[in-house]
N, C-alpha and C. Protein backbone atom coordinates (compact mmCIF):
# COMPACT_ATOMS: atom_id res chain seq x y z
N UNK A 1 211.78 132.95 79.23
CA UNK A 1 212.45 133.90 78.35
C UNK A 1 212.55 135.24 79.05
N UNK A 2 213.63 136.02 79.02
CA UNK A 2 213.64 137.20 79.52
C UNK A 2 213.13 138.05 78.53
N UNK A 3 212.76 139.15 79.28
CA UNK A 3 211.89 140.17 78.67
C UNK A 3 212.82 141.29 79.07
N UNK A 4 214.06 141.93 78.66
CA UNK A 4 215.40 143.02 79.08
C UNK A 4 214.47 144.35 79.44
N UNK A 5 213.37 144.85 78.78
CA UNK A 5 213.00 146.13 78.53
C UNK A 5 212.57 146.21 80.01
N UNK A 6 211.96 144.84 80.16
CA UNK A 6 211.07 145.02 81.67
C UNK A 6 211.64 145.51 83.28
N UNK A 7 213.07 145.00 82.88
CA UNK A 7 214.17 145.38 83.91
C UNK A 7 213.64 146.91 84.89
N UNK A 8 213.75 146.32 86.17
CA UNK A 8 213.33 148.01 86.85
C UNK A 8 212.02 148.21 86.79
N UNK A 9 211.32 147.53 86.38
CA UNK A 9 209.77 147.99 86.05
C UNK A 9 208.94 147.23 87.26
N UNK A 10 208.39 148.29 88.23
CA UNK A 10 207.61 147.44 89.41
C UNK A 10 206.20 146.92 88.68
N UNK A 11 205.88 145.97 89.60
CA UNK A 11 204.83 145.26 89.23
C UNK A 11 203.59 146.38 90.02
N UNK A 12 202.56 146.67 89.13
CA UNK A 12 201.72 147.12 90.21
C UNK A 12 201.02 146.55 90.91
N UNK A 13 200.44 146.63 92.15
CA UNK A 13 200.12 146.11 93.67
C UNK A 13 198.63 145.80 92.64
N UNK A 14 197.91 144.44 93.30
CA UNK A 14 196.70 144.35 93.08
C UNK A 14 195.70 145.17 93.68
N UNK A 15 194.58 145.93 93.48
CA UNK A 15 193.57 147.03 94.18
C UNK A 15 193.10 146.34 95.50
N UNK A 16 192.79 147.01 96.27
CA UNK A 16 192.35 146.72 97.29
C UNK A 16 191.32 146.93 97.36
N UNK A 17 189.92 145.92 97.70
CA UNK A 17 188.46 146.86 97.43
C UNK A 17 187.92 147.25 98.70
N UNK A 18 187.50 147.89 98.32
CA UNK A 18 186.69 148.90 99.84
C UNK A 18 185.75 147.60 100.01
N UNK A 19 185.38 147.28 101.29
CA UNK A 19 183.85 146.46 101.47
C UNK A 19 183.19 147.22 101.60
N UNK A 20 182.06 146.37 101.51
CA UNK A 20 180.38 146.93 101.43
C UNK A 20 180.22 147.04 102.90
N UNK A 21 179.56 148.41 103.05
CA UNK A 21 178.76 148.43 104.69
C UNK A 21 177.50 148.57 104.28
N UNK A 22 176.64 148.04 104.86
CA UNK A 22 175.43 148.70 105.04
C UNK A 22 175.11 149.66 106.08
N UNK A 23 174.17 150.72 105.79
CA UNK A 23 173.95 151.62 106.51
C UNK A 23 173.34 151.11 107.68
N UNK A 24 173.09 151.91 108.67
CA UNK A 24 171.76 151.17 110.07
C UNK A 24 170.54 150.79 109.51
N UNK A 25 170.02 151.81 108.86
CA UNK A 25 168.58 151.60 108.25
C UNK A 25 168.66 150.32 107.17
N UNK A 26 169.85 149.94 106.19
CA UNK A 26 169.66 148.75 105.67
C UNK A 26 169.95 147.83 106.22
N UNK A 27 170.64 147.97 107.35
CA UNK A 27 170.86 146.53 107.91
C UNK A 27 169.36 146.30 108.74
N UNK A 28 168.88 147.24 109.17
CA UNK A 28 167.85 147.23 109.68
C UNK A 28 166.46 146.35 108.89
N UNK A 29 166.57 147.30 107.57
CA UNK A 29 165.39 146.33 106.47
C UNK A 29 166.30 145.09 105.96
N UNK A 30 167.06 144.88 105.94
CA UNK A 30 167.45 143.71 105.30
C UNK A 30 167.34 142.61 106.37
N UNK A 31 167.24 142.89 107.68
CA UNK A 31 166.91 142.01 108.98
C UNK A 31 165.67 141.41 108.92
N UNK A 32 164.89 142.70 109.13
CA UNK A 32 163.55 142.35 108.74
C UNK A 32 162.43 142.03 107.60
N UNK A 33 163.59 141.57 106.51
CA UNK A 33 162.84 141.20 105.55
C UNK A 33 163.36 139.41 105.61
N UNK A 34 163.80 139.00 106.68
CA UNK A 34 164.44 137.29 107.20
C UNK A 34 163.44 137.15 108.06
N UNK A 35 163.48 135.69 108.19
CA UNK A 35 162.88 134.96 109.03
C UNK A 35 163.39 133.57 109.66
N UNK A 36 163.31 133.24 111.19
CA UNK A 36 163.73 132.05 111.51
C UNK A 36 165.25 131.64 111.44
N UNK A 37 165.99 130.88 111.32
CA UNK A 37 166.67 130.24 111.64
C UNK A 37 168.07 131.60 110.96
N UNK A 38 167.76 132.06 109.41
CA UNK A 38 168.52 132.58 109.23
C UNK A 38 168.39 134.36 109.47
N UNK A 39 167.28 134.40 109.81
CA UNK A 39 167.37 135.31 110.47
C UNK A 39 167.92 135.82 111.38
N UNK A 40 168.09 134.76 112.52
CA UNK A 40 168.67 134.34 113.92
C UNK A 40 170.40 134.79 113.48
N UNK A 41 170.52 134.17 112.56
CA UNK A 41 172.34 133.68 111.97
C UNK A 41 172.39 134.92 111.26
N UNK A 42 171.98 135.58 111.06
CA UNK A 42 172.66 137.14 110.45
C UNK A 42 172.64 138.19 111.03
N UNK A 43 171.30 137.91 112.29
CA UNK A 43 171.27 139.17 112.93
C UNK A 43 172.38 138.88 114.34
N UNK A 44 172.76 137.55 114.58
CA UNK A 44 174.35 137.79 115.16
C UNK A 44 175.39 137.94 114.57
N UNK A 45 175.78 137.58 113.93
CA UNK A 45 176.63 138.28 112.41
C UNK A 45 176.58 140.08 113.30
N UNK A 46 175.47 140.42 112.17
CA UNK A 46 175.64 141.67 112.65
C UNK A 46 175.32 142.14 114.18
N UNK A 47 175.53 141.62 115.07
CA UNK A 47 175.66 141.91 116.59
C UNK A 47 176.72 141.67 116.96
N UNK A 48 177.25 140.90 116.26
CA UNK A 48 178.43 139.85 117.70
C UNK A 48 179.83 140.55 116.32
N UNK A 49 179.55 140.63 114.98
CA UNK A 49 181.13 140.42 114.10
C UNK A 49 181.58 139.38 114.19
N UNK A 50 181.17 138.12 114.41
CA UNK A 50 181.99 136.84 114.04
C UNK A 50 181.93 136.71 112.80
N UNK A 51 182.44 135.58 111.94
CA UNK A 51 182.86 135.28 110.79
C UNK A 51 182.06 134.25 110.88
N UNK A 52 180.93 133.88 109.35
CA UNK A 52 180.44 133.04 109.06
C UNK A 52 180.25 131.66 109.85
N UNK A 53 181.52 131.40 109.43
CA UNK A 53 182.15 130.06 110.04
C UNK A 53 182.32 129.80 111.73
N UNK A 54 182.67 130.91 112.04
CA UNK A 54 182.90 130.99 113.57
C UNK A 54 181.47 130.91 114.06
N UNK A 55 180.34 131.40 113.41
CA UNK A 55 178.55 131.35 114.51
C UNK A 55 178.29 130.18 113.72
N UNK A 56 178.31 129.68 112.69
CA UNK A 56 177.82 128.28 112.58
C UNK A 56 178.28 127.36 113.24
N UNK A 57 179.63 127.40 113.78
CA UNK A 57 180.24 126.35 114.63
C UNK A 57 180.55 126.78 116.15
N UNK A 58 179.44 127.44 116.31
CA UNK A 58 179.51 128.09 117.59
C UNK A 58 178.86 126.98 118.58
N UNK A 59 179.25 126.61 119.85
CA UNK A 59 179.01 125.22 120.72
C UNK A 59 178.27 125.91 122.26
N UNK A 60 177.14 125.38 122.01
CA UNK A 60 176.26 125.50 123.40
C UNK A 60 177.03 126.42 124.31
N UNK A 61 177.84 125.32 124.86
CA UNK A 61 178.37 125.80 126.27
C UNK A 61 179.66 127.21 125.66
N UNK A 62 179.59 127.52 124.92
CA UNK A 62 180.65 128.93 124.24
C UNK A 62 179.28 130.37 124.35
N UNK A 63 178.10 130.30 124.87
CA UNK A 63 177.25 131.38 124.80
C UNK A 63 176.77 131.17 126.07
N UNK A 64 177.23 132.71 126.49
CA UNK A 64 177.31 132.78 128.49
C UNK A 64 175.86 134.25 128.18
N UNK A 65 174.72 133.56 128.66
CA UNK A 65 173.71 134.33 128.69
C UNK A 65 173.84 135.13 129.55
N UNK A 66 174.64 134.77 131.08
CA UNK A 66 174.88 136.10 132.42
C UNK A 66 175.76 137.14 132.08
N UNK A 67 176.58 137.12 131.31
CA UNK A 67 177.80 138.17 131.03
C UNK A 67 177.06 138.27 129.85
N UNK A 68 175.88 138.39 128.69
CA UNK A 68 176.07 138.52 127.71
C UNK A 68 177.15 138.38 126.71
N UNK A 69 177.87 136.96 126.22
CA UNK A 69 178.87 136.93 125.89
C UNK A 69 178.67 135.93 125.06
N UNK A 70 179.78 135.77 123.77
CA UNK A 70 179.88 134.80 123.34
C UNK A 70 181.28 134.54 123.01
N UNK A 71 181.94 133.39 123.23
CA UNK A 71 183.03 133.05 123.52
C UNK A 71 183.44 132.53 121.72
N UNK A 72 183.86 132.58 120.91
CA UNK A 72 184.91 132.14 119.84
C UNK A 72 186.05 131.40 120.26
N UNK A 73 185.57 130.20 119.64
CA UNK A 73 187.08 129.23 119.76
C UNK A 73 187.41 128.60 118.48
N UNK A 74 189.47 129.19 118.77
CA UNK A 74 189.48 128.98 117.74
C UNK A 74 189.23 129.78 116.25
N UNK A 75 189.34 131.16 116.48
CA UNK A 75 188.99 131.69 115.29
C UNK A 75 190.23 131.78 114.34
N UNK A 76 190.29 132.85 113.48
CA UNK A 76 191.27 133.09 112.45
C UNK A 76 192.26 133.13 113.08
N UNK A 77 193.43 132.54 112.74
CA UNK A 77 195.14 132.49 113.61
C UNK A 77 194.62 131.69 114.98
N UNK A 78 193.97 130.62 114.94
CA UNK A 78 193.88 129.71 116.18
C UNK A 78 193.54 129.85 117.18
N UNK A 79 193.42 131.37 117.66
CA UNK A 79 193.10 132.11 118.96
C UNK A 79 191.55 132.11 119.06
N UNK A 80 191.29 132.11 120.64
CA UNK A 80 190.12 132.40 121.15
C UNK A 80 189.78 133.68 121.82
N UNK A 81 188.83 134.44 121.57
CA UNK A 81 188.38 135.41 122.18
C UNK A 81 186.94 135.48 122.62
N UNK A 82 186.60 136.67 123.15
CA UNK A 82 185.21 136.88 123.40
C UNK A 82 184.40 138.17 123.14
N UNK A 83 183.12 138.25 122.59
CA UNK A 83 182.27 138.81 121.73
C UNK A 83 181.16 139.18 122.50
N UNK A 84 180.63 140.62 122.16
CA UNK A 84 179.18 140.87 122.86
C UNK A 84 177.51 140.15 121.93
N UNK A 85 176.68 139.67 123.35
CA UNK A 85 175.54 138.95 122.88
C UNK A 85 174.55 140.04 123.19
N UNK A 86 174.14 140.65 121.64
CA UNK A 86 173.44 141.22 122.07
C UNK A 86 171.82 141.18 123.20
N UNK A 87 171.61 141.93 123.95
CA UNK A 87 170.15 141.58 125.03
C UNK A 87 168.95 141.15 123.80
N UNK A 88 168.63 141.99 122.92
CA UNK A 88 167.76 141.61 122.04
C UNK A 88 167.83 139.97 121.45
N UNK A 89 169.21 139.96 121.64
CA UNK A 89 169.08 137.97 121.11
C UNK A 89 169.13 137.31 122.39
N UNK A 90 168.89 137.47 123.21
CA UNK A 90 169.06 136.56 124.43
C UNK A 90 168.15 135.64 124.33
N UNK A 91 166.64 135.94 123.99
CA UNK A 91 165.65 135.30 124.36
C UNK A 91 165.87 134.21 122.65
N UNK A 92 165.62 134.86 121.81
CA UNK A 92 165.96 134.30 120.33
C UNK A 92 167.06 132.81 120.79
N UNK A 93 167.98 133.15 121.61
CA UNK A 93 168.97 132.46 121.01
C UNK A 93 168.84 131.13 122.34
N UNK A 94 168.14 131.49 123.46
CA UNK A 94 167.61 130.49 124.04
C UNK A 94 166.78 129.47 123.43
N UNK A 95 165.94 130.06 122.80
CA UNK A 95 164.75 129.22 121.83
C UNK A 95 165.79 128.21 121.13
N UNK A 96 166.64 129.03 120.80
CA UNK A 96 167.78 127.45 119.59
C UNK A 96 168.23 126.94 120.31
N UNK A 97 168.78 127.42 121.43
CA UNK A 97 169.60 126.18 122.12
C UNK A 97 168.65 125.03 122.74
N UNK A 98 167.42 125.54 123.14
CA UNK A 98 166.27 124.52 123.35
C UNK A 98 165.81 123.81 122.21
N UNK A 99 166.17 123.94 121.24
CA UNK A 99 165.53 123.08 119.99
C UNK A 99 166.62 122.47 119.81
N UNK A 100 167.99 122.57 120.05
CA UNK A 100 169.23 121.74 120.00
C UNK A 100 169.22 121.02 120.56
N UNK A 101 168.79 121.04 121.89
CA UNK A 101 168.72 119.90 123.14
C UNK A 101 167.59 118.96 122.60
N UNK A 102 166.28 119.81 122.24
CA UNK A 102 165.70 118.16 122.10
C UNK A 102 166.49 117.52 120.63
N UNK A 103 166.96 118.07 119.73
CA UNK A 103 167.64 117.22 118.96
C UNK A 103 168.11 115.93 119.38
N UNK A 104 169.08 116.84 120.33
CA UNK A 104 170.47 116.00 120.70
C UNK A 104 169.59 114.69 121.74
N UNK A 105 168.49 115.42 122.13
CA UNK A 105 167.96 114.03 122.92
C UNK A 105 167.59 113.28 121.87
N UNK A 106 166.52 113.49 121.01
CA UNK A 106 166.09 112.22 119.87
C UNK A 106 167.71 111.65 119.29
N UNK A 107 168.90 112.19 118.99
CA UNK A 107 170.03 111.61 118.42
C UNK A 107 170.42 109.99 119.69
N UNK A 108 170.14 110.76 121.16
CA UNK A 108 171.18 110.43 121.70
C UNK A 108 170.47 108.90 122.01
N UNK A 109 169.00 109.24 121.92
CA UNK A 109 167.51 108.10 121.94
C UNK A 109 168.10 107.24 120.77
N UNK A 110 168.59 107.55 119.44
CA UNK A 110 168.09 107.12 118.54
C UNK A 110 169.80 105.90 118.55
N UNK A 111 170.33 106.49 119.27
CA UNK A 111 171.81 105.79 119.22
C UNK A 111 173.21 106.52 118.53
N UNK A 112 172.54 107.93 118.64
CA UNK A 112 173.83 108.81 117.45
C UNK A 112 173.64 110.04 118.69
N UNK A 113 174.07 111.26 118.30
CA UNK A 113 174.62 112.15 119.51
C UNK A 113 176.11 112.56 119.74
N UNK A 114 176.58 112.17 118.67
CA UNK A 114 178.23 112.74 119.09
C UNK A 114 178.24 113.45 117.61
N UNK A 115 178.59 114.83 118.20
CA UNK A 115 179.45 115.77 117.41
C UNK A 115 180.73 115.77 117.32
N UNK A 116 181.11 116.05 115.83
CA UNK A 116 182.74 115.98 115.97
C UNK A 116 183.27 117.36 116.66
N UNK A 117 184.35 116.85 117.42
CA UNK A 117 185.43 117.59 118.44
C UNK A 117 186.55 118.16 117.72
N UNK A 118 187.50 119.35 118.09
CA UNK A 118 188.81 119.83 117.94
C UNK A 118 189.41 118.57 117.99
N UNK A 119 190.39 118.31 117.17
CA UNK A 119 191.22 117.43 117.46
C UNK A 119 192.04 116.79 118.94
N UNK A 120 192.64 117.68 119.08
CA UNK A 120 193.09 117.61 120.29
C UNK A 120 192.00 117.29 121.78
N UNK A 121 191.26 117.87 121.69
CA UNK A 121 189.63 117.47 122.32
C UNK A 121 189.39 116.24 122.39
N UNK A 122 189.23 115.80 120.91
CA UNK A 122 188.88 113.85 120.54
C UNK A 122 189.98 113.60 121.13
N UNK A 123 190.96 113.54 121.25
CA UNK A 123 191.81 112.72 121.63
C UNK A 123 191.96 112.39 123.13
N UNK A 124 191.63 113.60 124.04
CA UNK A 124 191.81 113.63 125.82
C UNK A 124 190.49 113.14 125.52
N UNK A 125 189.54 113.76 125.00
CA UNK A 125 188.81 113.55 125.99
C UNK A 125 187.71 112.80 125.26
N UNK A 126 187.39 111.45 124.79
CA UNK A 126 187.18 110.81 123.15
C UNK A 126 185.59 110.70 123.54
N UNK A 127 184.60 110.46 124.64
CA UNK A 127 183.33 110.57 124.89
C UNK A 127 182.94 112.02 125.41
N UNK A 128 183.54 113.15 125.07
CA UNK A 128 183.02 114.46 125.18
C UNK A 128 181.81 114.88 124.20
N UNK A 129 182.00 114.32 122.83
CA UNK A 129 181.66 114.79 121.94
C UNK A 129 179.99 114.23 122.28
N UNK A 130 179.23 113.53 123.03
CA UNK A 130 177.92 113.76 123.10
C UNK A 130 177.08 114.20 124.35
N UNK A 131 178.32 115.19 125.04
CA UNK A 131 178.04 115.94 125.58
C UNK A 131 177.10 117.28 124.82
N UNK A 132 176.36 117.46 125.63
CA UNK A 132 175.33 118.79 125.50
C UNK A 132 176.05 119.94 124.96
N UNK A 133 176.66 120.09 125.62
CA UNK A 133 177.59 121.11 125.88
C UNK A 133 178.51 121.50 124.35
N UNK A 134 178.94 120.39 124.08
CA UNK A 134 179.71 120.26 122.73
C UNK A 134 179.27 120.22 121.38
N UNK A 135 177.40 120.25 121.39
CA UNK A 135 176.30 120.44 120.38
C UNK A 135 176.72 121.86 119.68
N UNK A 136 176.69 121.83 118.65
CA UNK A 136 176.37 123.37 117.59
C UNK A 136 175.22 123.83 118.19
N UNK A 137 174.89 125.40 118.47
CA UNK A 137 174.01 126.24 118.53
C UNK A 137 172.87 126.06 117.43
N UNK A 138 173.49 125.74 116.34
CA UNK A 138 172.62 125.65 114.74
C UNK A 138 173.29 124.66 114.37
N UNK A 139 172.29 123.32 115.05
CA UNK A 139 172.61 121.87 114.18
C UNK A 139 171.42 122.03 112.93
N UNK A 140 172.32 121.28 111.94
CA UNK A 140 171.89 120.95 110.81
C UNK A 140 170.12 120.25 111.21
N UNK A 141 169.35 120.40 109.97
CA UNK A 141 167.69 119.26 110.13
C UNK A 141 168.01 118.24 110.26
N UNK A 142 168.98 117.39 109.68
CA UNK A 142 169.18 115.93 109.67
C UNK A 142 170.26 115.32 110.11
N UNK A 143 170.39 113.99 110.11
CA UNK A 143 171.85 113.93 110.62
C UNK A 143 172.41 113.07 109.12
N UNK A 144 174.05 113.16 108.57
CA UNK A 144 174.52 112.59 107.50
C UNK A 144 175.84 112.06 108.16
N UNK A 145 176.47 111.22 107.38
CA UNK A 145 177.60 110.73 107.22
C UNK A 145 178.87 111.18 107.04
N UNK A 146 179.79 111.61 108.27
CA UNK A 146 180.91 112.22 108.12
C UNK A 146 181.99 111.51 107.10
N UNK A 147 182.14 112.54 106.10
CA UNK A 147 182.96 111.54 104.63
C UNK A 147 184.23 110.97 105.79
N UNK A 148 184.66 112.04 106.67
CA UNK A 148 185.96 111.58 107.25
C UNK A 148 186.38 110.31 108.01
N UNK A 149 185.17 110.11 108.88
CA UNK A 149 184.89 108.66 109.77
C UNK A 149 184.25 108.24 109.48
N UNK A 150 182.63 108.10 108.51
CA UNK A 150 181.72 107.28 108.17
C UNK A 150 180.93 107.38 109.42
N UNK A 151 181.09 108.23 110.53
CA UNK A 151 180.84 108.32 111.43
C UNK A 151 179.46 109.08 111.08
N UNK A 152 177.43 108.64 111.88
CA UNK A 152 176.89 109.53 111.54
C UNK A 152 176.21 110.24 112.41
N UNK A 153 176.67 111.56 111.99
CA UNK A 153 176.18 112.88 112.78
C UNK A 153 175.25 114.25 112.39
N UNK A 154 175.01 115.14 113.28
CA UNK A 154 174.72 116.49 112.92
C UNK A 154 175.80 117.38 112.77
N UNK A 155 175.53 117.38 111.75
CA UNK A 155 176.84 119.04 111.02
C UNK A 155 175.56 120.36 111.28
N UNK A 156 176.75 121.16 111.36
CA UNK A 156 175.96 122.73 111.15
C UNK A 156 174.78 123.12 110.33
N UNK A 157 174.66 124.20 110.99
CA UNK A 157 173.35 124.88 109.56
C UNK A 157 174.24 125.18 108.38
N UNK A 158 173.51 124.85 107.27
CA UNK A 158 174.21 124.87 105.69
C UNK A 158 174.10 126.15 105.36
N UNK A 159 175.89 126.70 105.32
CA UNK A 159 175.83 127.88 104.84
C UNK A 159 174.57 128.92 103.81
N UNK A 160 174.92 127.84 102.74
CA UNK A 160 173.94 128.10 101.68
C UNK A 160 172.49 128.57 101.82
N UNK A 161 172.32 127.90 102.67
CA UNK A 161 170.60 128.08 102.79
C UNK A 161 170.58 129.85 103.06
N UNK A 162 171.83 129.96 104.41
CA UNK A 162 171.87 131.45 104.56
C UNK A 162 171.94 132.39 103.65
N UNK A 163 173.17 132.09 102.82
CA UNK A 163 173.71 132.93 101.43
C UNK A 163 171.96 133.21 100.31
N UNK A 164 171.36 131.81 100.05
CA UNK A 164 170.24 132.39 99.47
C UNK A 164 169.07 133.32 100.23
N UNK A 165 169.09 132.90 101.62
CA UNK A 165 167.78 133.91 102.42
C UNK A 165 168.74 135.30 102.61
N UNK A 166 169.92 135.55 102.24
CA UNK A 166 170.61 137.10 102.42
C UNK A 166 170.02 137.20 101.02
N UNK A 167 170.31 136.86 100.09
CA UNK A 167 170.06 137.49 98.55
C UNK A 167 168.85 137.71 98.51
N UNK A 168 167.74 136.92 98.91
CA UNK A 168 166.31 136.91 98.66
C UNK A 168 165.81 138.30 100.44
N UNK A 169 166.47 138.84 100.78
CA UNK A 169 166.39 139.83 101.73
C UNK A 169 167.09 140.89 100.92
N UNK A 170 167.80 140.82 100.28
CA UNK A 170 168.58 142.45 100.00
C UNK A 170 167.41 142.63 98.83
N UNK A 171 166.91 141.51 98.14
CA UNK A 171 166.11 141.79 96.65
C UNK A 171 164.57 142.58 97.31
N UNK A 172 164.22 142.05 98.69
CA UNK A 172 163.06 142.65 99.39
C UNK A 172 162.96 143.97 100.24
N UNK A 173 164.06 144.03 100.67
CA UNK A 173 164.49 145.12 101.19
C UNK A 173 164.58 146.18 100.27
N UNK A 174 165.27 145.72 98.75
CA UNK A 174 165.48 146.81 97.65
C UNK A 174 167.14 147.84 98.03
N UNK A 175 167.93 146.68 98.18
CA UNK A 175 169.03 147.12 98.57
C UNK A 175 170.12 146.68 97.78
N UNK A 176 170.57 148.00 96.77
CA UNK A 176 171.01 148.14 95.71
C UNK A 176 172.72 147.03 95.75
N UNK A 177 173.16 147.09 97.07
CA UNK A 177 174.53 147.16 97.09
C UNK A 177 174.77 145.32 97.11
N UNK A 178 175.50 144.96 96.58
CA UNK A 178 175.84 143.69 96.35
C UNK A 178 176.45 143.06 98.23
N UNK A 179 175.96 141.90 98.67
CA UNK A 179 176.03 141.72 100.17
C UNK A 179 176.07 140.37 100.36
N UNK A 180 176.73 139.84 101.33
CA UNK A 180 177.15 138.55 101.64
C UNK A 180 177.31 138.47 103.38
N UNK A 181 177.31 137.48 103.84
CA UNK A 181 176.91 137.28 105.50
C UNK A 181 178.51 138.33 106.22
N UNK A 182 179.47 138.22 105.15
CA UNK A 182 180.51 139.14 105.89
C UNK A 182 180.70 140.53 105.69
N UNK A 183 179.90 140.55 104.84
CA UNK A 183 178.88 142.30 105.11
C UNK A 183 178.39 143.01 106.52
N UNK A 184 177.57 141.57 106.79
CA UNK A 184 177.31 142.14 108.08
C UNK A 184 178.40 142.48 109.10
N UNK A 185 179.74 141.38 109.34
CA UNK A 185 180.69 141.60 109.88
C UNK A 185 181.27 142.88 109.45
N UNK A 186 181.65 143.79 108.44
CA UNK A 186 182.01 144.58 108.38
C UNK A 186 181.21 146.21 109.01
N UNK A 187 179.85 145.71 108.71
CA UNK A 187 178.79 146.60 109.22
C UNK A 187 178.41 146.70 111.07
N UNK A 188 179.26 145.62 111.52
CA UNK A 188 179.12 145.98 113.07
C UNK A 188 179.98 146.46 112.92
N UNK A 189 181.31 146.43 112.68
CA UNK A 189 182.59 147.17 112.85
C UNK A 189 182.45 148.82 112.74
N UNK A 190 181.95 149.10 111.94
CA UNK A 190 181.87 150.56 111.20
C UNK A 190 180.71 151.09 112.09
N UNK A 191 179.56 150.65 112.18
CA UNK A 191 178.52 151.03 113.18
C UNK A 191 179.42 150.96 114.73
N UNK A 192 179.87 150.73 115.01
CA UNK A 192 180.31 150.56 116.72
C UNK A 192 181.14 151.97 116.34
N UNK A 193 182.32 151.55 115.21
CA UNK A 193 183.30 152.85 115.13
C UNK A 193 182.62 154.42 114.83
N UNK A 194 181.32 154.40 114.42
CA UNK A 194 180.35 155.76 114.17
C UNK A 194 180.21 155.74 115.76
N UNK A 195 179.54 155.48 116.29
CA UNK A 195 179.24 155.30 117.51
C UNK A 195 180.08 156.00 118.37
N UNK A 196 181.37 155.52 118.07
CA UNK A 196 182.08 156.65 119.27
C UNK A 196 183.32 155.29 119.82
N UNK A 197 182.86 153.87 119.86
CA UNK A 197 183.96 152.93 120.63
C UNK A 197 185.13 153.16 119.72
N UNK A 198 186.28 152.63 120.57
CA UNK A 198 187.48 152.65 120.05
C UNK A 198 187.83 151.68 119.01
N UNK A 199 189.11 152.22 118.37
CA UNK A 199 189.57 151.13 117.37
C UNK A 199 190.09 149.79 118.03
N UNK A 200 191.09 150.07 119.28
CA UNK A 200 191.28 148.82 119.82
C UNK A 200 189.94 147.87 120.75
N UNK A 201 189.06 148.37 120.85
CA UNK A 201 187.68 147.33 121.24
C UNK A 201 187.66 146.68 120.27
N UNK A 202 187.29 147.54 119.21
CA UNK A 202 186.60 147.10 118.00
C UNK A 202 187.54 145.72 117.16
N UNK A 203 188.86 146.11 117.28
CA UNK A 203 190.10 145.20 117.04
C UNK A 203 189.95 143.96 117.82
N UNK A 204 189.93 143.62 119.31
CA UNK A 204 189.24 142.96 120.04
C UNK A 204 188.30 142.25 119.46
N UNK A 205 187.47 142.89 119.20
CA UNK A 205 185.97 142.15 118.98
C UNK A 205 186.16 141.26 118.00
N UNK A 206 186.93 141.75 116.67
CA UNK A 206 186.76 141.31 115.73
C UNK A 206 187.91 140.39 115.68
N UNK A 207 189.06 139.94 116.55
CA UNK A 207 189.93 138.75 116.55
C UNK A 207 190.89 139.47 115.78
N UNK A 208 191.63 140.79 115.26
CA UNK A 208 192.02 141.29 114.01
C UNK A 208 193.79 140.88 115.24
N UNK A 209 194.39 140.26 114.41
CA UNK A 209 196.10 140.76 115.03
C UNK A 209 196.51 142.25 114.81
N UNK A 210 196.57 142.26 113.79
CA UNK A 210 197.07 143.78 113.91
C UNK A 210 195.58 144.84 113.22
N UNK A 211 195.91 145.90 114.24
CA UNK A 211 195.42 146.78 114.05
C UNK A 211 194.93 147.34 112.87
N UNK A 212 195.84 147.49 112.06
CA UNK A 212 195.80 148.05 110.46
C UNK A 212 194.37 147.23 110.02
N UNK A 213 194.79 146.22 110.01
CA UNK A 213 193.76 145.52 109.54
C UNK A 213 192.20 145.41 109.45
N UNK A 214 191.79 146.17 110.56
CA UNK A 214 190.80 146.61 111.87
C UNK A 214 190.64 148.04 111.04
């Protein structure tokens, strides 16, 4: 049904919300009120600015300990880039990749050991996937049943577990502001940009296409 009066009448734009930063000092107590595994997974968050999804599915051979680097493949809009590792996680993040390997050895003992691949990946190259190399940084405790192939493997660390050890850290910390793991991503951004680096690094870092966005 037409509505005549409405004629000419713009729609107004939905709000745009500011995100949450945390300050240095809360990202600081909210770090140190974690422990272990998700501790590990937030305090690169807030080092590196990847996206949730991008450090849980982050693959052995994508973290170059000599350049301090961590390589993203594949992020938002399909593209790959590369990210600073911070020195303080170097040693941290060795420890996981050594607890990945013996995983992947008991999997590979046990008759399982293949992670699922990029598509295009499975296809060239179809025995890559129990390569070392092609392991998650943060495999899951157990291994389950891919609904997709029935195929059974190690999936990632479960978001969730993270999402509750962030809530049960901001409640210890005593940090008023409502926060989620892409908090932290916003909070390297803004900390680097106090700092003095540029908008286009920072654009860089964070995979952003356009600038504005950044």
């Amino acid at each position: 049904m037409e509505l005549p009066w409405l004629d000419g009448v713009t729609r107004a734009k939905r709000p745009r919300r500011v995100p949450t930063v945390l300050s240095r000092e809360e990202a600081k107590r909210l770090l140190a009120a974690m422990e272990g595994r998700p501790w590990l997974i937030a305090s690169l968050l807030y080092g590196t600015g990847m996206r949730l999804m991008e450090c849980l599915r982050l693959r052995v051979k994508d973290v170059d300990f000599e350049r301090h680097e961590v390589i993203v493949r594949e992020g938002k809009g399909g593209k790959d880039r590369r990210t600073m590792l911070p020195r303080l996680l170097v040693e941290p993040m060795q420890r996981e990749i050594e607890r990945a390997r013996l995983l992947h050895q008991q999997d590979l003992h046990a008759g399982h050991g293949e992670t699922r691949l990029p598509h295009a990946r499975a296809r060239k190259y179809p025995l890559a996937g129990r390569d070392f190399g092609w392991q998650f940084v943060f495999p899951s405790g157990k291994r389950s049943r891919d609904p997709l192939d029935g195929i059974e493997r190690r999936h990632h660390f479960d978001d969730a577990i993270l999402a509750r050890a962030l809530k049960q850290a901001r409640l210890t910390a005593g940090i008023a502001k409502p926060l989620s793991a892409h908090t932290l991503r916003h909070s390297f951004a803004t900390h680097l940009l106090e700092a003095g680096h540029d908008l286009r690094t920072i654009q860089e870092l964070l995979g952003h296409k356009d600038v504005a966005t950044t």
